[in-house]
N, C-alpha and C. Protein backbone atom coordinates (compact mmCIF):
# COMPACT_ATOMS: atom_id res chain seq x y z
N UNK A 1 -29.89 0.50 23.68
CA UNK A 1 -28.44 0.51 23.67
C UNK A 1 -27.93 -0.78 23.05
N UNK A 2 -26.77 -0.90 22.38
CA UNK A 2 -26.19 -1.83 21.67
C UNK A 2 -25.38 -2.69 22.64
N UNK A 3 -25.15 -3.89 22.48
CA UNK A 3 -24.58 -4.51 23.21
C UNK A 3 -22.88 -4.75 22.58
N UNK A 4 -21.90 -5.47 22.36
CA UNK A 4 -21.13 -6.31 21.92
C UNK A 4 -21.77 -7.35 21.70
N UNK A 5 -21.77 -8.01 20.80
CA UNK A 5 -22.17 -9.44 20.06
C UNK A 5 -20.72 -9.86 20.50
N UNK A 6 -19.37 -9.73 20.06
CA UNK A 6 -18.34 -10.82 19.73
C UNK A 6 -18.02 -10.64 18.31
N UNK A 7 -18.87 -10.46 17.60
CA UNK A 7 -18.12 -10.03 16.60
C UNK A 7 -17.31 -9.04 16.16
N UNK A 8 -16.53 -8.96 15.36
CA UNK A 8 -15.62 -8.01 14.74
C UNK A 8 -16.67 -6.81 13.58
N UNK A 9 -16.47 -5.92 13.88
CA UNK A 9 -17.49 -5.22 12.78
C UNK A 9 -15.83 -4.94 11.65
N UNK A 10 -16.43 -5.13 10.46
CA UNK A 10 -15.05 -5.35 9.47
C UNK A 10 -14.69 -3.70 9.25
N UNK A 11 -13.28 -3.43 9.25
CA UNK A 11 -12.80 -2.16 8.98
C UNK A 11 -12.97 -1.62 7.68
N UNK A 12 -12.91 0.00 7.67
CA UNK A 12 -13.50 0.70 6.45
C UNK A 12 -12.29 0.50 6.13
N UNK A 13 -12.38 0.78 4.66
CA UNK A 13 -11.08 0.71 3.58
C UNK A 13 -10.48 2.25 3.52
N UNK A 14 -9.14 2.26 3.80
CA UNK A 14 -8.63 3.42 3.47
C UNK A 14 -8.75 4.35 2.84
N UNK A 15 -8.43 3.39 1.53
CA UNK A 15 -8.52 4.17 0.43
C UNK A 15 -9.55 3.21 -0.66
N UNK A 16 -9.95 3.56 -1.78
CA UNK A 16 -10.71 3.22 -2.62
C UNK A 16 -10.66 3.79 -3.88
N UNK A 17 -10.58 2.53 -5.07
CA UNK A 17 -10.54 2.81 -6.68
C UNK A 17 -11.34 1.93 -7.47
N UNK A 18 -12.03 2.88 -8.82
CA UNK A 18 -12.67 2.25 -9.44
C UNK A 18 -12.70 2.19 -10.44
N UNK A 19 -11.85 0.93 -11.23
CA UNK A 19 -10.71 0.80 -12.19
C UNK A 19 -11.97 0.02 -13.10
N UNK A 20 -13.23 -0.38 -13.29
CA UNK A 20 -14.04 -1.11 -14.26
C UNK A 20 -13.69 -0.40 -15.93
N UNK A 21 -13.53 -0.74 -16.78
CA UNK A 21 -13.30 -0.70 -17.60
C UNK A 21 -11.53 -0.20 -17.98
N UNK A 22 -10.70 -0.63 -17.00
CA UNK A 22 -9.34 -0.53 -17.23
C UNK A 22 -8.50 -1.40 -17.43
N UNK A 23 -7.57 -1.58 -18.83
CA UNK A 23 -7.58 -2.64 -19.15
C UNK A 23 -6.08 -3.43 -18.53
N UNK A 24 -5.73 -4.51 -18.35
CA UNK A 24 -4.87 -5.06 -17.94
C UNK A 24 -3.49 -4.39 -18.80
N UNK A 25 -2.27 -4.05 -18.26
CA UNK A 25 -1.79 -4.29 -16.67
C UNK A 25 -2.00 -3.24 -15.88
N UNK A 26 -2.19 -2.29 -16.33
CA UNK A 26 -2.76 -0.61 -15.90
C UNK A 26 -3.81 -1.04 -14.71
N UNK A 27 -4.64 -1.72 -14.81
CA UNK A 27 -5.27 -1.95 -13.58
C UNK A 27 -4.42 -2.49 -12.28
N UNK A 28 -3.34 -3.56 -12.40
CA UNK A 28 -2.70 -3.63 -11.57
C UNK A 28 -1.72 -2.82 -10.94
N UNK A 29 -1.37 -1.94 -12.68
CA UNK A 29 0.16 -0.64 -11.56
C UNK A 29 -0.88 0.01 -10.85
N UNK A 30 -1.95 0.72 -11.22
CA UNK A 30 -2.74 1.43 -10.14
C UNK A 30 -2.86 0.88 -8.99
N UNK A 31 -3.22 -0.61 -8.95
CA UNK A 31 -3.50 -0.98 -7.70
C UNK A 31 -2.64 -1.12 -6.67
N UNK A 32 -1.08 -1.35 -7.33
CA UNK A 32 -0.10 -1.45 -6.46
C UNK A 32 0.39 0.01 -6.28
N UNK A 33 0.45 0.88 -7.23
CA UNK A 33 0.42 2.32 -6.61
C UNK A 33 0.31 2.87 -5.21
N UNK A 34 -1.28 2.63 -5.53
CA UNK A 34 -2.23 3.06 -4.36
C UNK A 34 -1.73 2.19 -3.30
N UNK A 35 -1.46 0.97 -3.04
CA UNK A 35 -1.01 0.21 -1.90
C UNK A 35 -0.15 0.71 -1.04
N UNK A 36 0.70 1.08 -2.20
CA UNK A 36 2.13 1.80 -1.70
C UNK A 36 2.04 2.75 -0.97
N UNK A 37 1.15 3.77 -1.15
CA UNK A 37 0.42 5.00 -0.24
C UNK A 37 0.01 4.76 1.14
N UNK A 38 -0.50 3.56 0.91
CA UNK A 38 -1.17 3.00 2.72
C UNK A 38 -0.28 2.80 3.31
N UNK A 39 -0.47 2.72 4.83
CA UNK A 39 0.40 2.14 6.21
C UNK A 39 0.25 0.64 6.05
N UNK A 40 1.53 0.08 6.01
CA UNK A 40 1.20 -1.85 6.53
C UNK A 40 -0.05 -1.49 7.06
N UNK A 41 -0.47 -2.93 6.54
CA UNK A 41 -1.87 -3.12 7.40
C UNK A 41 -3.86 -2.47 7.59
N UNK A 42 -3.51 -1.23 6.03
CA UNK A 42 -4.52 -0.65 5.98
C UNK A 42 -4.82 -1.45 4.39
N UNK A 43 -6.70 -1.11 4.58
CA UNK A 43 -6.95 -1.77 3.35
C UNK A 43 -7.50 -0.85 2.54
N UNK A 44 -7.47 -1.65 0.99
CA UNK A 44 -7.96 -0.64 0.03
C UNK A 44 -8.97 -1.73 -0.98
N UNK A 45 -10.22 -0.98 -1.15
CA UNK A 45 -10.85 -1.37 -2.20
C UNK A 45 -10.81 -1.34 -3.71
N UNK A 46 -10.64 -2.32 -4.27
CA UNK A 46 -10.70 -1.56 -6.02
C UNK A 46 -11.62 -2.79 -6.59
N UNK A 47 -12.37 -1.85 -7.31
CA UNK A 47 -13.72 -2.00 -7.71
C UNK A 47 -13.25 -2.68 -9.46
N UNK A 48 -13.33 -3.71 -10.09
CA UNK A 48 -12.89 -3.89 -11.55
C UNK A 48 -13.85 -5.11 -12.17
N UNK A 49 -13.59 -5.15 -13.62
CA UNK A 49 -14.00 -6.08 -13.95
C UNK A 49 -13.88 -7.57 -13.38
N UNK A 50 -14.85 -8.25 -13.65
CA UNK A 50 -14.44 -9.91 -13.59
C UNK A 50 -13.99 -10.37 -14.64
N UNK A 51 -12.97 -11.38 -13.76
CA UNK A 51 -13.01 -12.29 -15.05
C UNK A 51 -10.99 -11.85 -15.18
N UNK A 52 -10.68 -12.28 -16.17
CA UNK A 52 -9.28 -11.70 -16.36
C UNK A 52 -8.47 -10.80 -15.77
N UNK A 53 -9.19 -9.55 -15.41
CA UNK A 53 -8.69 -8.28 -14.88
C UNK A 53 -8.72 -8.49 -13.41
N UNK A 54 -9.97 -9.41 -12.45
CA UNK A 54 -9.72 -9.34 -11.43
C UNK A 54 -8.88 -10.56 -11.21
N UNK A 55 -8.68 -11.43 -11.90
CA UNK A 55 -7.48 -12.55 -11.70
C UNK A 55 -6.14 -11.84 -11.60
N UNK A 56 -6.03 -11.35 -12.77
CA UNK A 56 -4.20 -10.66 -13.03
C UNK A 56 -4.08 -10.02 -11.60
N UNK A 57 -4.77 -9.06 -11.12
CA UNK A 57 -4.71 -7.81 -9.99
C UNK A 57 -5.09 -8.69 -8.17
N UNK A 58 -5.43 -9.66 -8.42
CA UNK A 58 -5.67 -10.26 -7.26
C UNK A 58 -4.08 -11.02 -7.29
N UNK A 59 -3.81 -12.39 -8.32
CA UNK A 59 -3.00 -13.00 -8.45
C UNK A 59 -1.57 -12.30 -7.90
N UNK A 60 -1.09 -10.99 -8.82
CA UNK A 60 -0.55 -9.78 -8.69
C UNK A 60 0.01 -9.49 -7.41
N UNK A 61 -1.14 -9.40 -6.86
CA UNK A 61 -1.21 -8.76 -5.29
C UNK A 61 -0.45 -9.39 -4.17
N UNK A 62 -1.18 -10.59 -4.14
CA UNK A 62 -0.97 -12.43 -3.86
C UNK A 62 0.32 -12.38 -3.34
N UNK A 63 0.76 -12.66 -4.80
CA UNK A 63 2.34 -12.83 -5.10
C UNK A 63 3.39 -11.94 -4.76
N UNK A 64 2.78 -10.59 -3.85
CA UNK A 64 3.66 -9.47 -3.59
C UNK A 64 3.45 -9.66 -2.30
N UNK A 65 2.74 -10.76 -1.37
CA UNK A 65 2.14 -10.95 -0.04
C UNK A 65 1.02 -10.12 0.54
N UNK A 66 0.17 -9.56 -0.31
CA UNK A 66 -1.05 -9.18 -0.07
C UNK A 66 -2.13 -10.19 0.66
N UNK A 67 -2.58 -9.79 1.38
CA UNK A 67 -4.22 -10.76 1.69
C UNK A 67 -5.23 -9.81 0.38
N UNK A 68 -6.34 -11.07 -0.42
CA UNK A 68 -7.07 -10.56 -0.74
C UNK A 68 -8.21 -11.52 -0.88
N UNK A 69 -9.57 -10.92 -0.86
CA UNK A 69 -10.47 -11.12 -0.68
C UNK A 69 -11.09 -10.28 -2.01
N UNK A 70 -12.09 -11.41 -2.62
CA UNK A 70 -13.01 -11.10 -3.78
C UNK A 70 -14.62 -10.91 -3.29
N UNK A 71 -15.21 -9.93 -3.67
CA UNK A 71 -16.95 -9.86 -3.30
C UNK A 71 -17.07 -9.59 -5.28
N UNK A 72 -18.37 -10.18 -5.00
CA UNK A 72 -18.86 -10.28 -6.38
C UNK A 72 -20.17 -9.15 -6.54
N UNK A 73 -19.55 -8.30 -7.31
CA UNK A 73 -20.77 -6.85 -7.73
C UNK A 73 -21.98 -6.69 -8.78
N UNK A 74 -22.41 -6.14 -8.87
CA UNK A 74 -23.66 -6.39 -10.40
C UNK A 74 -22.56 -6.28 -11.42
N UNK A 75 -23.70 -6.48 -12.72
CA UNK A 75 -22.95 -6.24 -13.88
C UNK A 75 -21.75 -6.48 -14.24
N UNK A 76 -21.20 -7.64 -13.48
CA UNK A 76 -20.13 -8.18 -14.35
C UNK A 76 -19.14 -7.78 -13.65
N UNK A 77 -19.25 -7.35 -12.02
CA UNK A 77 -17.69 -6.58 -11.62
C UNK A 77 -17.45 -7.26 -10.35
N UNK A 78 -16.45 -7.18 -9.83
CA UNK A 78 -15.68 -7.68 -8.82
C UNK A 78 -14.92 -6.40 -7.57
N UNK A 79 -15.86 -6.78 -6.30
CA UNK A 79 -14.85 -5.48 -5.64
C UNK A 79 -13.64 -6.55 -5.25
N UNK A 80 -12.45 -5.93 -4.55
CA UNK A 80 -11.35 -6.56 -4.15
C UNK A 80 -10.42 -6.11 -2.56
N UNK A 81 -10.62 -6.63 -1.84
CA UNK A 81 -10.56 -5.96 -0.28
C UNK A 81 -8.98 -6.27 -0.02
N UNK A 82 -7.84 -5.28 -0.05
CA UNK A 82 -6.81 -5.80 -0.48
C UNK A 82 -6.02 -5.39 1.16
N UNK A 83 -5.57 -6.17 1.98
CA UNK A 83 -4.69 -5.82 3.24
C UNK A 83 -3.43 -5.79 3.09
N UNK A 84 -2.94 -4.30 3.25
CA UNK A 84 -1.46 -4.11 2.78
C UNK A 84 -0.74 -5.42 3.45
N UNK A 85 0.66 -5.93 3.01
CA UNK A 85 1.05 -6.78 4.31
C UNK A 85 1.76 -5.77 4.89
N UNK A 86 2.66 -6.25 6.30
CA UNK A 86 3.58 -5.52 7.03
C UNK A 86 2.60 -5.01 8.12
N UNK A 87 1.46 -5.49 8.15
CA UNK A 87 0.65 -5.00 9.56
C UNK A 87 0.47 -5.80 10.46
């Protein structure tokens, strides 16, 4: 049987997109799209290039009061763990 550790096991993402080869700003209306769909407070993954594309769409986000969080993927990509605000 499992115990509780104390830790938080991290929540699944709502929703999820996988925008790699989509080129700026189109990667960001999608991403704010899709945001718009969630409840405050649910998160969404989007999967994109590094480098430029995940700057603009993180920065983007940021600046609209998003929490975001970058994980770094093979081949050159970036997932992006985005927490609606308002939760």
């Amino acid at each position: 049987m499992n115990e509780p550790t104390g830790e938080r096991q991290p929540r699944q993402p709502a929703a999820q997109l996988d925008l790699r080869g989509t080129p700026c700003p189109l990667n960001f209306i999608r991403s704010k799209l899709a945001l718009e769909k969630l409840e405050p407070g649910a998160l969404l993954r989007v999967e994109l290039d590094a480098g430029e594309p995940e700057q603009m769409v993180a920065e983007g986000l940021r600046g609209a009061g998003h929490q975001v969080v970058a994980e770094p993927l093979a081949d050159g990509a970036v997932a992006l763990l985005i927490h609606r605000h308002g939760g």
